[in-house]
Every structure is written in structure tokens, then in C-alpha cells.
C-alpha atoms as a PDB file:
ATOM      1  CA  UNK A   1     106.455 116.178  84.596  1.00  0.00           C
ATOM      2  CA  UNK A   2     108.429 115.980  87.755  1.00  0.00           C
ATOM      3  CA  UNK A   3     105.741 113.803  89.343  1.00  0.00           C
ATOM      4  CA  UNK A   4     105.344 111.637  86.073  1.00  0.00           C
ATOM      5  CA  UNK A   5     109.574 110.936  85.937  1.00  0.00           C
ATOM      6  CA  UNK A   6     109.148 109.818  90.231  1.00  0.00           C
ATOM      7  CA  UNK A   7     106.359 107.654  89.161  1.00  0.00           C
ATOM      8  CA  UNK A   8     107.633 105.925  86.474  1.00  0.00           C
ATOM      9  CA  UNK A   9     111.274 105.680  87.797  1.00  0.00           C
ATOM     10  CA  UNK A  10     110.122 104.364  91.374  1.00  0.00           C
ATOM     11  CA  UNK A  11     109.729 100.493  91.656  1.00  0.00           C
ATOM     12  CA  UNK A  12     107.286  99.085  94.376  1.00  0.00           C
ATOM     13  CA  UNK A  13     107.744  95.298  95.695  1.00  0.00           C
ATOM     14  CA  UNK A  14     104.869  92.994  95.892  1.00  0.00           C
ATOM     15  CA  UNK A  15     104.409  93.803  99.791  1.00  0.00           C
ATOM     16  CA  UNK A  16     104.059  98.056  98.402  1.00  0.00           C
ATOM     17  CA  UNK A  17     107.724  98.886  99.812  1.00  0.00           C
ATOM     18  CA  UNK A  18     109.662 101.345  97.538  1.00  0.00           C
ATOM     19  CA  UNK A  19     113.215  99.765  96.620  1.00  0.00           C
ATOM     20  CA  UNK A  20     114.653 103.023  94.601  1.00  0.00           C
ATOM     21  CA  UNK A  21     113.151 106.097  96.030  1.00  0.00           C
ATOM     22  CA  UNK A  22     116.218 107.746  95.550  1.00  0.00           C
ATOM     23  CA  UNK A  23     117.183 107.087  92.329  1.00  0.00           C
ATOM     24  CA  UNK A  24     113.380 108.450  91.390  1.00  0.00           C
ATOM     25  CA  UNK A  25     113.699 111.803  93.563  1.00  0.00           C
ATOM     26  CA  UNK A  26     117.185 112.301  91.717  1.00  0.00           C
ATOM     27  CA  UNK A  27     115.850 111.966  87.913  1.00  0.00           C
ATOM     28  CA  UNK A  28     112.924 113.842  88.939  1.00  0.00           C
ATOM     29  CA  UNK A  29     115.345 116.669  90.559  1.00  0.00           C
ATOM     30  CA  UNK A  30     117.357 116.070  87.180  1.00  0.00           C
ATOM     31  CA  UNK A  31     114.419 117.624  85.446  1.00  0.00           C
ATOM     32  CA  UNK A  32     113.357 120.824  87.916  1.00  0.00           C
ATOM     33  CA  UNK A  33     116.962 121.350  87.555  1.00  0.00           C
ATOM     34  CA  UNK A  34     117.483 121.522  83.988  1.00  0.00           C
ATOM     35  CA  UNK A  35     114.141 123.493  83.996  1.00  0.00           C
ATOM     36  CA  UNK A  36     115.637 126.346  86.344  1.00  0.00           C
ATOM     37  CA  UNK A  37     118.913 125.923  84.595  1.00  0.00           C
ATOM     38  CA  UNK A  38     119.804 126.304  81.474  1.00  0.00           C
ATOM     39  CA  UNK A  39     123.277 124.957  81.191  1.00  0.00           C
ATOM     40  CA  UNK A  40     122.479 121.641  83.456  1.00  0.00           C
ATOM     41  CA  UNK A  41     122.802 118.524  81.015  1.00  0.00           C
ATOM     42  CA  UNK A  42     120.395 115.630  82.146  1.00  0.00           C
ATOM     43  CA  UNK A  43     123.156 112.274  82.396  1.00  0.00           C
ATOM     44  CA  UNK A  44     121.984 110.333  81.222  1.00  0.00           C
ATOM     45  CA  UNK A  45     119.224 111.535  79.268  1.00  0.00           C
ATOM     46  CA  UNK A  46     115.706 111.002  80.191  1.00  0.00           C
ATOM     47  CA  UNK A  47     114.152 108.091  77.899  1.00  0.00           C
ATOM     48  CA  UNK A  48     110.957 108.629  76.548  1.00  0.00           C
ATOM     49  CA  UNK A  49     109.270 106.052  79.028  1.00  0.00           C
ATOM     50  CA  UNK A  50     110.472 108.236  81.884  1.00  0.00           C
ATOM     51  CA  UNK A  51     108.574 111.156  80.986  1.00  0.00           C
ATOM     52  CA  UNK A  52     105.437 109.192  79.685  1.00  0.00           C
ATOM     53  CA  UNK A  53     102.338 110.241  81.517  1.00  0.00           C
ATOM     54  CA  UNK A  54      99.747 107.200  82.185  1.00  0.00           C
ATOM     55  CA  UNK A  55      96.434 107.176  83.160  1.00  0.00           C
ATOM     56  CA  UNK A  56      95.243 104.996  86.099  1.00  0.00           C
END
């Protein structure tokens, strides 16, 4: 799922360089932590096309 959220959160230019890496390692960390911790709150909450997994 952690993979998925980075995927789907990271946006690519038309030349294949990142421009939020970032902000996609911090809602994927959002989720490992909320996994390993049990009173983290994800802010804001992940949306449903975050956590979508897509085939090629």
C-alpha cells in the first residue's frame, strides 16, 4: 500500500523528472505510520484514489 500511495501521489513531467517526491514519501510515511501506530491520525485523510492499486 505504501508503494501504491508514492505512486499515485508522485507527479512526473513530460521530460520523466519528479516535481513532488516529497509530498509522495510523506503520505506514503503517513500510512507506515498509522500502521505502526495506533493513535497517529492521517491529515488529511487518504482519498480513495491514493490508495487505488493499478495495473500497468
Amino acid at each position: 500500500m505504501a508503494f501504491a500511495i508514492f505512486a499515485n501521489v508522485l507527479e512526473v513531467d513530460e521530460h520523466g523528472q519528479t516535481l513532488n517526491d516529497g509530498d509522495a514519501q510523506y503520505r506514503a510515511a503517513q500510512w507506515i505510520r498509522a500502521r505502526c501506530d495506533p493513535g497517529y491520525q492521517v491529515e488529511p485523510p487518504l482519498a480513495a484514489w491514493e490508495t487505488e492499486l493499478r495495473g500497468p
